[in-house]
Protein backbone atom coordinates (compact mmCIF):
# COMPACT_ATOMS: atom_id res chain seq x y z
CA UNK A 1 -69.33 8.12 130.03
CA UNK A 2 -67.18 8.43 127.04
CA UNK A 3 -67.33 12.33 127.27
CA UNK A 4 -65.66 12.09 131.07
CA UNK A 5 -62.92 9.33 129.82
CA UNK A 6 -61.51 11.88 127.18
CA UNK A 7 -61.12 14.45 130.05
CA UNK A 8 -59.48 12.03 132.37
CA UNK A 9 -57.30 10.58 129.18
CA UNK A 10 -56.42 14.22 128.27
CA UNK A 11 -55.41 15.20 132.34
CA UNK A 12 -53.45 12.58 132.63
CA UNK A 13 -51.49 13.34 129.34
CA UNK A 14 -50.80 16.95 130.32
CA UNK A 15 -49.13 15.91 133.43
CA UNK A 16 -47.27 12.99 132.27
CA UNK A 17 -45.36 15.93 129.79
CA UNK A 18 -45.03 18.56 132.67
CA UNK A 19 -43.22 16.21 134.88
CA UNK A 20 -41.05 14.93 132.00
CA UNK A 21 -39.98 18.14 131.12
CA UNK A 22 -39.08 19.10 134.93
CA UNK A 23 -36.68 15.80 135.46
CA UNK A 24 -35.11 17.25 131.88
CA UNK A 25 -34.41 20.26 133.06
CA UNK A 26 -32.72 19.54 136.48
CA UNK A 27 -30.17 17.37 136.15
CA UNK A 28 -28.67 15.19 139.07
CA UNK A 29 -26.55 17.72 141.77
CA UNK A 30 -23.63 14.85 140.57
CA UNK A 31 -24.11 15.15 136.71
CA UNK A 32 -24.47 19.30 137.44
CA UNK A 33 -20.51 19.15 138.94
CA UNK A 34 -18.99 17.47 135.85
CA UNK A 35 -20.63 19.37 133.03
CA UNK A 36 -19.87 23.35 134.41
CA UNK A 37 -18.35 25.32 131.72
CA UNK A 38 -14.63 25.65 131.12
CA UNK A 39 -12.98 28.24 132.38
CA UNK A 40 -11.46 30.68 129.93
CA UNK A 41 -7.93 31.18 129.69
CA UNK A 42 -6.43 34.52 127.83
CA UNK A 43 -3.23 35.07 125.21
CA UNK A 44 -0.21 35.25 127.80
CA UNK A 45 0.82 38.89 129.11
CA UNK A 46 2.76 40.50 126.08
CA UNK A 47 6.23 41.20 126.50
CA UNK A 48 7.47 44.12 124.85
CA UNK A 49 11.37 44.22 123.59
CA UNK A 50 13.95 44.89 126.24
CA UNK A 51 14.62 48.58 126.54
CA UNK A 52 17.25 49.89 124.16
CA UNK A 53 20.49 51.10 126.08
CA UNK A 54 22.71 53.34 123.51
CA UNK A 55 26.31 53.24 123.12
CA UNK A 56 28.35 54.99 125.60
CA UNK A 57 29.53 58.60 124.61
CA UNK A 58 33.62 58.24 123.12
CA UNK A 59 35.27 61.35 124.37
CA UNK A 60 38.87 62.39 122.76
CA UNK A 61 41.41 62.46 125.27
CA UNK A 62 42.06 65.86 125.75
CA UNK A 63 44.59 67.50 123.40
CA UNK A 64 46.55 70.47 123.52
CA UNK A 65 44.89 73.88 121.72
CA UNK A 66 47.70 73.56 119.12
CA UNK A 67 47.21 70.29 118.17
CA UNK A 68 43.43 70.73 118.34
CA UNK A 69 43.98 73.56 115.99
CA UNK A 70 45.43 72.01 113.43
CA UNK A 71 43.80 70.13 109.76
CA UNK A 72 45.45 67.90 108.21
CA UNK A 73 43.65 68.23 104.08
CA UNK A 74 44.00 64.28 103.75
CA UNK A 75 42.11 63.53 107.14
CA UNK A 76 44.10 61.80 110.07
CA UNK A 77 46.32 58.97 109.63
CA UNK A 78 47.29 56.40 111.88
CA UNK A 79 50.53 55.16 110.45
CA UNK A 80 52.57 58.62 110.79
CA UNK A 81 55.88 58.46 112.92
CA UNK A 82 57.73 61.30 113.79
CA UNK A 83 60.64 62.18 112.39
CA UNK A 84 62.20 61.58 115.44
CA UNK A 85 62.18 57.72 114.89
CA UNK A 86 62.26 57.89 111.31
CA UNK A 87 65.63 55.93 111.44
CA UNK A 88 63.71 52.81 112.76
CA UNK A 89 61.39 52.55 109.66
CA UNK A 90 64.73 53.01 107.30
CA UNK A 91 64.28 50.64 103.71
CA UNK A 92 60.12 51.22 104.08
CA UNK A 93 57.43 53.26 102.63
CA UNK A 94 56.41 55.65 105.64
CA UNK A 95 54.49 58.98 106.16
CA UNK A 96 56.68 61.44 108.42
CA UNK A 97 55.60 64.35 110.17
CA UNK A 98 57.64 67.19 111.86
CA UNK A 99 58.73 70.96 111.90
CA UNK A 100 61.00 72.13 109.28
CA UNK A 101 63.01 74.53 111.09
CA UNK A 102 65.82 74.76 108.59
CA UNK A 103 66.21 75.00 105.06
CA UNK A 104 69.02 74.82 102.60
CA UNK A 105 69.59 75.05 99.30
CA UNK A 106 72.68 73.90 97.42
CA UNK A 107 73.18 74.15 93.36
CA UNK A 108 71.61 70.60 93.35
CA UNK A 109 69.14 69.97 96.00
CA UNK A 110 66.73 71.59 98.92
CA UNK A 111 67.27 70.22 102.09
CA UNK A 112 64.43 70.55 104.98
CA UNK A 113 65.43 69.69 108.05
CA UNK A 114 63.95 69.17 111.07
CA UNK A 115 66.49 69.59 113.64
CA UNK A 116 69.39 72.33 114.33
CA UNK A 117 71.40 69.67 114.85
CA UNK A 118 70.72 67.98 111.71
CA UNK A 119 73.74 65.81 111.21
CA UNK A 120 72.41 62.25 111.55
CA UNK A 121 68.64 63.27 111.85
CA UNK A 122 66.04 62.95 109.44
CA UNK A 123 65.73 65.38 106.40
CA UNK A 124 63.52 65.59 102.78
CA UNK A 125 65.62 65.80 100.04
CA UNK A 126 64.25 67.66 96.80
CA UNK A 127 66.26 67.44 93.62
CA UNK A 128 66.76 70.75 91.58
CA UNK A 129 65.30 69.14 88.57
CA UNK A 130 61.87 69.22 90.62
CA UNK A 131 61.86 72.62 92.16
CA UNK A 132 59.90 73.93 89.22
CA UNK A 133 56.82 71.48 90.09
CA UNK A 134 55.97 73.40 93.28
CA UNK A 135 54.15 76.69 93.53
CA UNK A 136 56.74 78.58 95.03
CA UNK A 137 61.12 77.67 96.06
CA UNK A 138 60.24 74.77 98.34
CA UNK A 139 63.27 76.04 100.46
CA UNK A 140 60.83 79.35 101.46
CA UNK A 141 57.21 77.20 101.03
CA UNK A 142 58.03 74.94 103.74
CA UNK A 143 60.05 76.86 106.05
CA UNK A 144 58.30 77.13 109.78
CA UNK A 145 55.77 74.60 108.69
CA UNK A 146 54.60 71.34 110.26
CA UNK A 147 54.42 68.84 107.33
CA UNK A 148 53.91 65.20 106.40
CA UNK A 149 55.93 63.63 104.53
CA UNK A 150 55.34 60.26 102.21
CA UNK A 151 57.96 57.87 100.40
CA UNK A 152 60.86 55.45 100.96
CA UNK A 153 62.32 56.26 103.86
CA UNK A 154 66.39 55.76 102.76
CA UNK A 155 69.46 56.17 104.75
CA UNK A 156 72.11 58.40 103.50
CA UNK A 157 75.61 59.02 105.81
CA UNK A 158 74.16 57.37 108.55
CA UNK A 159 71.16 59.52 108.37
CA UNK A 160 67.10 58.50 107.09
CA UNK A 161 65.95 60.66 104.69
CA UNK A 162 63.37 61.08 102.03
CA UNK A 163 63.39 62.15 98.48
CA UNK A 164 60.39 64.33 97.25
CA UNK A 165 59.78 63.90 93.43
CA UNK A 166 56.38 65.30 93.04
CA UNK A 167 54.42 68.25 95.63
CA UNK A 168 51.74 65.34 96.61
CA UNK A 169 54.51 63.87 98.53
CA UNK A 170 54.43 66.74 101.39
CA UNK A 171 51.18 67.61 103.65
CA UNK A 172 51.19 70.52 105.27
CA UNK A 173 49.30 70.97 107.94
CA UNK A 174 46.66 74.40 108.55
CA UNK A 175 45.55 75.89 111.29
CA UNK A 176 41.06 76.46 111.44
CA UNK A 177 40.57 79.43 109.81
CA UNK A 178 43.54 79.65 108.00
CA UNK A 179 44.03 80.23 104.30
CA UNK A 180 46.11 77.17 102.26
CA UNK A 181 48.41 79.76 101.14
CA UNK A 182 51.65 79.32 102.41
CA UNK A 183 52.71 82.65 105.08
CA UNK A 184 55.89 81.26 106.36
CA UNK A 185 57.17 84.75 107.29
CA UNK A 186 60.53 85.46 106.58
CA UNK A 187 62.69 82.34 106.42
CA UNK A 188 66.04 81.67 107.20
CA UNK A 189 67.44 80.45 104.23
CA UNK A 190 70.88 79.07 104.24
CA UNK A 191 72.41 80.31 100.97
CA UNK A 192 76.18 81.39 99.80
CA UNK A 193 76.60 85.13 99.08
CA UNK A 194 78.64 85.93 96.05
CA UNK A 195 81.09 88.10 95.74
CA UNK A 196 81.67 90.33 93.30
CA UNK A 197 84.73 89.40 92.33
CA UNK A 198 85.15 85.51 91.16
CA UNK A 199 88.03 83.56 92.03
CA UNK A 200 89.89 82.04 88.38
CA UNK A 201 89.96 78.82 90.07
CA UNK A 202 85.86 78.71 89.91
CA UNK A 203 85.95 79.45 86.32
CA UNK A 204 86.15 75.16 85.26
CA UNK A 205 82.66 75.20 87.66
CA UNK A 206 81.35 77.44 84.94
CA UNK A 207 78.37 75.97 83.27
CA UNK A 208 77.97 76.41 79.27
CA UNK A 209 74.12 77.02 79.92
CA UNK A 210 72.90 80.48 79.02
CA UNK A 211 72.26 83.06 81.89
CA UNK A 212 69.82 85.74 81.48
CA UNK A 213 71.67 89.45 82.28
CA UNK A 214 70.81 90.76 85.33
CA UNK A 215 68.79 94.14 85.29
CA UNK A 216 70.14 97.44 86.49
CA UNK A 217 69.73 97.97 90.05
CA UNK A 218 67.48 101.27 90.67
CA UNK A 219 69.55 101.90 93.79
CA UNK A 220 73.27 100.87 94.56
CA UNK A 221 73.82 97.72 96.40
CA UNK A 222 74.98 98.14 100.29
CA UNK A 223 78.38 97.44 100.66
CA UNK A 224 78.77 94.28 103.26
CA UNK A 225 80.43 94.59 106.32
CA UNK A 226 83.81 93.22 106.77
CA UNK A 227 84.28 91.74 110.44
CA UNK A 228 87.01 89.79 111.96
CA UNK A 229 86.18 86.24 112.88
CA UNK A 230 86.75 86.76 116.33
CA UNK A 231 83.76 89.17 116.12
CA UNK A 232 81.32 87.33 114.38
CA UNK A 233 79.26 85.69 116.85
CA UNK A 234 77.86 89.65 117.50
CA UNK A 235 76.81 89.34 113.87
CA UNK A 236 74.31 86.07 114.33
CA UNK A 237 71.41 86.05 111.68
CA UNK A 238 73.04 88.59 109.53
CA UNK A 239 75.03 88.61 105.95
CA UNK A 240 78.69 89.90 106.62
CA UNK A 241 82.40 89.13 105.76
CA UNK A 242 84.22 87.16 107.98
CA UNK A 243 87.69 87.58 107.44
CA UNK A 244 90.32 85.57 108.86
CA UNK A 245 93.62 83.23 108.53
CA UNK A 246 92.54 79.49 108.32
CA UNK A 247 94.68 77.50 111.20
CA UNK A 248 92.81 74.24 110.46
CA UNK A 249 90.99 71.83 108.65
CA UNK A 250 89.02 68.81 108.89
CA UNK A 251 87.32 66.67 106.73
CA UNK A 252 84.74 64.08 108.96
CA UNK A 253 83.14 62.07 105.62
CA UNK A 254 80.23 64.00 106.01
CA UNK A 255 81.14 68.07 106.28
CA UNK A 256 84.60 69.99 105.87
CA UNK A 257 85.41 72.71 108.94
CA UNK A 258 87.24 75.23 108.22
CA UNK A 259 88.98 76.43 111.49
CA UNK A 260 90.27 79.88 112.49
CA UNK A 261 91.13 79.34 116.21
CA UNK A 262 92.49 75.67 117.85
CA UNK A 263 89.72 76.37 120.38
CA UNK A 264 87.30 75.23 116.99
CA UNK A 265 84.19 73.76 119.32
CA UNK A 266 83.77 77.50 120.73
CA UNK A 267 85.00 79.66 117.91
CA UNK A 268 83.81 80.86 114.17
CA UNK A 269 83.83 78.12 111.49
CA UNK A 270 82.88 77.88 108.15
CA UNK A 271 81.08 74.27 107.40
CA UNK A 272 80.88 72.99 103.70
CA UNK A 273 78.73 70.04 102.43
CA UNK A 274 79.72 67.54 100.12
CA UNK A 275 77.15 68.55 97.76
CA UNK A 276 79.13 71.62 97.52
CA UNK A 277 82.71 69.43 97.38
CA UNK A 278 82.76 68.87 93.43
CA UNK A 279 82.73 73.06 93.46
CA UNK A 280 86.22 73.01 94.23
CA UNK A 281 88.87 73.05 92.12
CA UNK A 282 91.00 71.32 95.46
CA UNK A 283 89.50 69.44 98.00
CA UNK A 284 88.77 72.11 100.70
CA UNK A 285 90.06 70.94 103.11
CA UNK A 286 93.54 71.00 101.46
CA UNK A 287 92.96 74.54 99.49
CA UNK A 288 92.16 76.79 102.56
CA UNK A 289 94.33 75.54 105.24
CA UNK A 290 96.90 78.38 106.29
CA UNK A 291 95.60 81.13 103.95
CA UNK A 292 94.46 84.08 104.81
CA UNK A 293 90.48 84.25 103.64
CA UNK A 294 87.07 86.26 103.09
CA UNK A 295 84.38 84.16 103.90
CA UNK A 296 80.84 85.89 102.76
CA UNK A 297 77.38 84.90 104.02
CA UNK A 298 74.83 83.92 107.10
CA UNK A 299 76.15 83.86 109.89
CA UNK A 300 74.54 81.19 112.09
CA UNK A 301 74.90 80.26 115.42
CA UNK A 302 75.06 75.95 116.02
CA UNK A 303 75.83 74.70 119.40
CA UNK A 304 76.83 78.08 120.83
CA UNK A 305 79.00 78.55 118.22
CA UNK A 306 78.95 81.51 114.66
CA UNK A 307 79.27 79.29 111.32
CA UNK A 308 79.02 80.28 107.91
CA UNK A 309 77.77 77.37 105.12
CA UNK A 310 79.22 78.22 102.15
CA UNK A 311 77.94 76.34 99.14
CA UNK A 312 80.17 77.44 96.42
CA UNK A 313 83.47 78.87 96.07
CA UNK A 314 83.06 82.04 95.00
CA UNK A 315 81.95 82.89 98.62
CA UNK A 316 85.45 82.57 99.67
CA UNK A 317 88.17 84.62 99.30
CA UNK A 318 91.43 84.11 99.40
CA UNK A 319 93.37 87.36 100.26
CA UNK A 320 97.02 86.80 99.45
């Protein structure tokens, strides 16, 4: 009897710990709906960087091929005028640029002008006590060349000008390809021709400075040709002798004409400078009028009109 209790004890165990383990393992359908696992969410989409968009392209406004040809050795500047409005900037430091398409030399100063009709335009002013710091007679290095040109812009007889002290002051421009070398070709230089005989009056203009002696002359010198002033407009961009009577003068402040016909807007002329007035042993205006004369050098055509620019007195004669 005892034997058959344990086996019914021991049944009855096992099945107590089967059916305990089965309500464990299933939960209530109600208890199974809250406890589900959570749902996994991932990092958010990544974004990259907006896409880069470069700068627009500049393009140069289209220049002409001169311009395009040209250097400047400093760079490019953006506070250059043109000598055109230089008189606007008078009493400031300013940077010009132009042509010089004239040059003249008188016993005390280079001019460069950039204008034929350069009374009252702008013009560069180099003493003679500089000439020797540039490379070669500034009157010839800077003929035909387009040029900047730095300092105090100053007005002199109405006119804006510049004085150049030192080279640095003038830029010249250069074409691509070209050498720095100056080849201005052959300039028209607006100089006095002297004659071989000296007037006495010039002798008080003599200075008591030694003068080298001039070497021999392989070949004899060609005579120059004597024309009458009615002819010398035929003679343009050539050195002759203009030889005429004087019917008038006229003195404007800034230049002396010398007149050979009443018709003086149309006809020859010979035009002095008052750098070239202290020269004289009279003013010239007073000295020449009425005499007969022999004017030597350039002769020059301004306004449709022959000139000669005489610079000293020995390049006029007077005949009786």
């Amino acid at each position: 009897m005892c034997w058959a209790r344990q086996i019914a004890a021991l049944v009855l165990f096992t099945s107590l710990a089967v059916a305990c383990n089965q309500v464990a393992a299933s939960p209530s359908p109600g208890i199974e709906a809250n406890i589900s696992a959570p749902t996994y969410t991932r990092y958010p989409t990544y974004t990259p960087h907006p896409t880069y968009t470069p700068y627009p392209t500049y393009t140069l406004p289209s220049l002409s091929a001169d311009v395009e040809s040209l250097v400047w050795p400093n760079g490019p500047r953006d506070d250059v005028v043109s000598w055109i409005d230089a008189a606007d900037f008078v009493g400031t430091e300013m940077i010009v640029e132009g042509t010089v398409v004239r040059s003249y030399k008188s016993g005390e100063a280079v001019f460069l002008n950039f204008s034929e009709d350069y009374q009252g335009t702008f013009s560069v002013v180099i003493f003679s006590e500089d000439w020797e710091k540039f490379p070669q007679p500034p009157e010839t290095l800077f003929y035909g060349r387009q040029v900047r040109v730095q300092g105090p812009l100053e007005e002199y007889q109405g006119a804006p000008e510049i004085v150049v002290r030192d080279p640095w002051q003038i830029e010249v421009a250069l074409t691509l390809g070209q050498e720095e070398a100056c080849d201005c070709g052959t300039p028209v230089v607006i100089q006095a021709v002297v004659t071989a005989t000296p007037l006495v009056s010039d002798e008080a203009t003599l200075t008591s400075e030694p003068v080298e002696p001039i070497a021999a002359a392989t070949e004899p010198t060609p005579a120059i040709e004597v024309v009458n002033w009615k002819d010398a407009a035929a003679f343009a961009g050539q050195t002759v002798i203009v030889e005429g009577r004087v019917v008038d003068t006229h003195n404007s402040g800034k230049v002396v004409f010398l007149n050979f016909d009443e018709d003086y807007r149309n006809t020859f002329t010979v035009v002095i400078f008052p750098e070239a007035w202290p020269l004289f042993s009279l003013p010239p205006e007073e000295m020449y009028r009425g005499q007969l004369v022999r004017v030597s050098g350039q002769v020059k055509m301004y306004q449709g009109a022959p000139e000669i620019i005489v610079e000293t007195p020995d390049a006029i004669r007077i005949l009786e």
